[in-house]
Each structure stands twice: as structure tokens, then as C-alpha cells.
C-alpha atoms as a PDB file:
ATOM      1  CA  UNK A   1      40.321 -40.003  -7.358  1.00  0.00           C
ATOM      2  CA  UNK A   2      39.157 -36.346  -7.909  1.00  0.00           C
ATOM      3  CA  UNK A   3      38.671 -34.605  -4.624  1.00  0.00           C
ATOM      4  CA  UNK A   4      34.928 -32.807  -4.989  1.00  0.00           C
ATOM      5  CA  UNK A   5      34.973 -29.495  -3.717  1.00  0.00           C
ATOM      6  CA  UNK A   6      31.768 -28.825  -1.517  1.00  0.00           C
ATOM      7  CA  UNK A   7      29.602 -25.969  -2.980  1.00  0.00           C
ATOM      8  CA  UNK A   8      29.940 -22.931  -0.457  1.00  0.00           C
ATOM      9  CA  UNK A   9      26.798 -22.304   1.641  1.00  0.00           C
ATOM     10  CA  UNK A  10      24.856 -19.895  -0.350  1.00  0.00           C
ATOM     11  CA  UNK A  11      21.714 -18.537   1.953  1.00  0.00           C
ATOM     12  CA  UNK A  12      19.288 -16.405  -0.056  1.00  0.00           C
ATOM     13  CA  UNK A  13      16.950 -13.845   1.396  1.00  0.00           C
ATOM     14  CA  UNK A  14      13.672 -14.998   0.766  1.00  0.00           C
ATOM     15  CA  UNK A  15      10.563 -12.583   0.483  1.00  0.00           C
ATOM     16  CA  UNK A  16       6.987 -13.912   0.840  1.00  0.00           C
ATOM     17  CA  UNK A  17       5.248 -11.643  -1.901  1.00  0.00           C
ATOM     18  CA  UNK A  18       1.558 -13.443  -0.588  1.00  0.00           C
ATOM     19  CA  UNK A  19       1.195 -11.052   2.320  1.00  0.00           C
ATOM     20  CA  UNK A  20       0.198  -7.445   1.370  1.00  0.00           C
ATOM     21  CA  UNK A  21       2.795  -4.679   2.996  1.00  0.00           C
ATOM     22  CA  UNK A  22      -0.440  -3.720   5.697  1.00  0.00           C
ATOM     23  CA  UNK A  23      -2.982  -6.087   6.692  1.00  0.00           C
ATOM     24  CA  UNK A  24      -6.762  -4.856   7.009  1.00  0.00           C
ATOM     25  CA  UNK A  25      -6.718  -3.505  10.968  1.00  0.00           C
ATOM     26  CA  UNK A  26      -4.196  -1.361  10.162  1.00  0.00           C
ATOM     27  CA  UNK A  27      -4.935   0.237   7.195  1.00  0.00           C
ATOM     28  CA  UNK A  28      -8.302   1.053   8.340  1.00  0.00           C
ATOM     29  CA  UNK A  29      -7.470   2.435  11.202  1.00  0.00           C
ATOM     30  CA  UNK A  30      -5.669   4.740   9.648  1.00  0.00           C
ATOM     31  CA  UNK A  31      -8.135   5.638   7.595  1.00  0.00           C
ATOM     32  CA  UNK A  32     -10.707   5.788  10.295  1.00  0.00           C
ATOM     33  CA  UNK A  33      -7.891   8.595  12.002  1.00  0.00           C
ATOM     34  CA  UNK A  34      -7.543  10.490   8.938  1.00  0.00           C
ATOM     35  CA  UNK A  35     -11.560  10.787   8.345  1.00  0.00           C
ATOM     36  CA  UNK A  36     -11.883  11.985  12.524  1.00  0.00           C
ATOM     37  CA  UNK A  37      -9.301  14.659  11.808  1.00  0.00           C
ATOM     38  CA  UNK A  38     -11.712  15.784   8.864  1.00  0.00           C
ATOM     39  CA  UNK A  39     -14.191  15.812  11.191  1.00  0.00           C
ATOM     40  CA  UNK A  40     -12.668  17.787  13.591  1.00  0.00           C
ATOM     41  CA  UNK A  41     -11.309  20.087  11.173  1.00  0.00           C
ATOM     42  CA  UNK A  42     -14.865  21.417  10.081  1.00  0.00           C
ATOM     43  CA  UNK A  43     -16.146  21.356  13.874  1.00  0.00           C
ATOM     44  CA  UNK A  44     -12.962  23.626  15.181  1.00  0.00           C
ATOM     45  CA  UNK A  45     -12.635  27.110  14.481  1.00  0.00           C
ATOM     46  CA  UNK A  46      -9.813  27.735  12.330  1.00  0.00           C
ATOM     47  CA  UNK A  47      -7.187  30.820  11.991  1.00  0.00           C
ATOM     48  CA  UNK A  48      -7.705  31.169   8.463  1.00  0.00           C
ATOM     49  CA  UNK A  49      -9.440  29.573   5.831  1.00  0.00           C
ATOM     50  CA  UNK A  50      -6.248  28.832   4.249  1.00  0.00           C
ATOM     51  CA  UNK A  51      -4.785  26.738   6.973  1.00  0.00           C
ATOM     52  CA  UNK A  52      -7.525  24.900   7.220  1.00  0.00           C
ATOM     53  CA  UNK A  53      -7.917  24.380   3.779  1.00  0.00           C
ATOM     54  CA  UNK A  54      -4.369  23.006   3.386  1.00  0.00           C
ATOM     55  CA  UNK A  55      -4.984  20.713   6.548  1.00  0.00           C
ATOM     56  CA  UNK A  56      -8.025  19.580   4.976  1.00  0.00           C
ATOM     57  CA  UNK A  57      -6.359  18.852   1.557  1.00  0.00           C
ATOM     58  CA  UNK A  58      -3.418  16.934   3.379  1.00  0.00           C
ATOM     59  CA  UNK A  59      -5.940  14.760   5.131  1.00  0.00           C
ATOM     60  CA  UNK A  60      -7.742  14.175   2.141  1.00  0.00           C
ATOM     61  CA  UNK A  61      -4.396  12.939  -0.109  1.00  0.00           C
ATOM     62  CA  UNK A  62      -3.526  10.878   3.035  1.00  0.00           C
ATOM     63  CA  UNK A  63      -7.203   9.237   3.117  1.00  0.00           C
ATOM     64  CA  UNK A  64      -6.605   8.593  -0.841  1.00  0.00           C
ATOM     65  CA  UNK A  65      -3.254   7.207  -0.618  1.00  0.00           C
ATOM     66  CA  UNK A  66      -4.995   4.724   2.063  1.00  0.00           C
ATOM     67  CA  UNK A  67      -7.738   3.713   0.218  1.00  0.00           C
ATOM     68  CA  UNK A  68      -5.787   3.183  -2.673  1.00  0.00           C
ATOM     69  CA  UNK A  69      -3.747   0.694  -0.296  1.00  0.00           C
ATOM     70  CA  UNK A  70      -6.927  -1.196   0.971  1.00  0.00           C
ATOM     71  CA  UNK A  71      -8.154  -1.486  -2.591  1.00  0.00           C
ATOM     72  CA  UNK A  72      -4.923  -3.465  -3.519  1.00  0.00           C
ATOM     73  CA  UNK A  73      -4.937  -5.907  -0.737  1.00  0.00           C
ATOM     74  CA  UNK A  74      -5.621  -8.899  -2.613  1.00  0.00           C
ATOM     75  CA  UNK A  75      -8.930  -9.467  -0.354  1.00  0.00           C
ATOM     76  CA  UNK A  76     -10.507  -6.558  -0.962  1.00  0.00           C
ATOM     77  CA  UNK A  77     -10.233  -7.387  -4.783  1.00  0.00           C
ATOM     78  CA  UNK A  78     -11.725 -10.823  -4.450  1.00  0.00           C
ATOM     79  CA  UNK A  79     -14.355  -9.494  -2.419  1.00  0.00           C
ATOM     80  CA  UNK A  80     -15.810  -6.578  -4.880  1.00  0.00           C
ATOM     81  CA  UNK A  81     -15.344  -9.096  -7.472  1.00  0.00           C
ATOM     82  CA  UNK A  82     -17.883 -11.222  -5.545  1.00  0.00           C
ATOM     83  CA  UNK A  83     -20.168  -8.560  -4.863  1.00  0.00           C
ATOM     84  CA  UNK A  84     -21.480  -6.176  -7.438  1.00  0.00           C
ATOM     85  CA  UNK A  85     -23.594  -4.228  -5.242  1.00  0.00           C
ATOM     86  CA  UNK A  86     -20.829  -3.340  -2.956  1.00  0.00           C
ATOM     87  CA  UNK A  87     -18.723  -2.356  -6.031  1.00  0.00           C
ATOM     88  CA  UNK A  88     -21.655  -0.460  -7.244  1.00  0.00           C
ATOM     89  CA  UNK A  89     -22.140   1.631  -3.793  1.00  0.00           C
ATOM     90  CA  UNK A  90     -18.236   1.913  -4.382  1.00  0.00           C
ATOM     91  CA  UNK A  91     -18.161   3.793  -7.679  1.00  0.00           C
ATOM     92  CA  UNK A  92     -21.357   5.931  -6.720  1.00  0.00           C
ATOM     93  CA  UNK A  93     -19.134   7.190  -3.272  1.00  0.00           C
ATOM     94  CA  UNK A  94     -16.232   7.581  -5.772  1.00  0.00           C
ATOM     95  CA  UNK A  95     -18.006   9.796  -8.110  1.00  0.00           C
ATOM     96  CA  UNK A  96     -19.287  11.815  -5.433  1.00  0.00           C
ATOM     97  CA  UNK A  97     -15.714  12.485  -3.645  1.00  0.00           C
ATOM     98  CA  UNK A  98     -14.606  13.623  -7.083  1.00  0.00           C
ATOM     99  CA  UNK A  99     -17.010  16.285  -7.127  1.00  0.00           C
ATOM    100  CA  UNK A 100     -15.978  17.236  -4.035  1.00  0.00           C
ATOM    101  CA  UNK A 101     -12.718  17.340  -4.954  1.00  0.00           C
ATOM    102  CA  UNK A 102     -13.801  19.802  -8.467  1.00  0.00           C
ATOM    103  CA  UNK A 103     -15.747  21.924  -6.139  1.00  0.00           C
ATOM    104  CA  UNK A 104     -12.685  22.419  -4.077  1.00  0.00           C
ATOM    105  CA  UNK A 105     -10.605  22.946  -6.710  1.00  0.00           C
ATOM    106  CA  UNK A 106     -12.955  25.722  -7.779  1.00  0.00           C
ATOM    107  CA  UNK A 107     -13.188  27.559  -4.529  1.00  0.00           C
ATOM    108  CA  UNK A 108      -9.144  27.521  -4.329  1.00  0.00           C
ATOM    109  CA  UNK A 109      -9.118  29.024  -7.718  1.00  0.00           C
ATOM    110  CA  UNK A 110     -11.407  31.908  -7.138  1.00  0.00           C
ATOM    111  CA  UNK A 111      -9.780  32.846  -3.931  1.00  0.00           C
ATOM    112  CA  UNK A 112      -6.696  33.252  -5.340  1.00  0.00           C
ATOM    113  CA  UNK A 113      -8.465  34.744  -7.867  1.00  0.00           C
ATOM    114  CA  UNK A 114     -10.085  37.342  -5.289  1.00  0.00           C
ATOM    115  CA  UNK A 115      -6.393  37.903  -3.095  1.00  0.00           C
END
């Protein structure tokens, strides 16, 4: 008789890939910080225009890169697929942050235009 030789013990790393990298809580919470340093930004007094520009600008590409997060979590997509008002108000906010964005665009441009 053959002797069988037993099959080494193989262990795999195994990845769940049905939980999203940050759950709801903390994702907005950090959005909720990075929209109260906005806020504070345009209540404080600031040095120069420029630096609080720039601290404004890094807020707002932190903010974006956070709500592009909570719009991937898988429940956020099920639940503006389920409600088209919601997704409505959504696109409406969108369109008006990307004016925002234009106008400040425009004022950076004609102040380096003007130094």
C-alpha cells in the first residue's frame, strides 16, 4: 500500500469585501468636522486672504473626498435609489457647490491676475 501524504495546512487570509472601509458614524463625523472648520474659517479673522483661502480650499477637497466616500457605502446607494426626492435635493446642492467652486476659481485667477 501507497502511503498518502497529508496535504500541508494551507491557511488563507480571508477579506470580507461586504463591509465598506468606514461605516456611516464615522464618515460623517468627519464631515461634520471639516464643514465646522469652514465655519470657523469665515467667522475668524485671517492673516491674509491667501492663507485663508488655501485653508478653505484644503477643507473643501477634504469634505469632497468624504462625501465621495459616503456616496459609495453601499447604503447610501440603495437609499437614493429608493428615494428620488432625496436624490433630487442631492443634485440641486451639487450644482450649487460647483458654482461655488467656478466662482472661486475666478477670484483666485484675478488675484493673481492683480499681484
Amino acid at each position: 500500500m501507497a502511503a498518502l501524504s497529508p496535504k500541508p495546512n494551507r491557511r488563507y487570509n480571508v477579506r470580507s469585501v461586504s463591509f465598506p472601509a468606514k461605516s456611516y458614524p464615522t464618515v460623517l463625523g468627519i464631515i461634520e468636522e471639516e464643514l465646522k472648520k469652514l465655519q470657523s474659517l469665515e467667522a475668524s479673522p485671517s492673516s491674509s486672504k491667501a492663507d485663508a483661502i488655501c485653508s478653505a480650499l484644503s477643507s473643501i477637497l477634504k469634505l469632497c473626498v468624504h462625501i465621495e466616500v459616503l456616496l459609495s457605502l453601499p447604503l447610501t446607494q440603495q437609499n437614493l435609489s429608493q428615494n428620488e426626492r432625496c436624490l433630487s435635493e442631492f443634485v440641486d446642492i451639487s450644482l450649487r457647490f460647483l458654482d461655488v467652486c467656478s466662482h472661486t476659481r475666478d477670484a483666485i485667477v484675478s488675484m493673481k491676475e492683480t499681484a
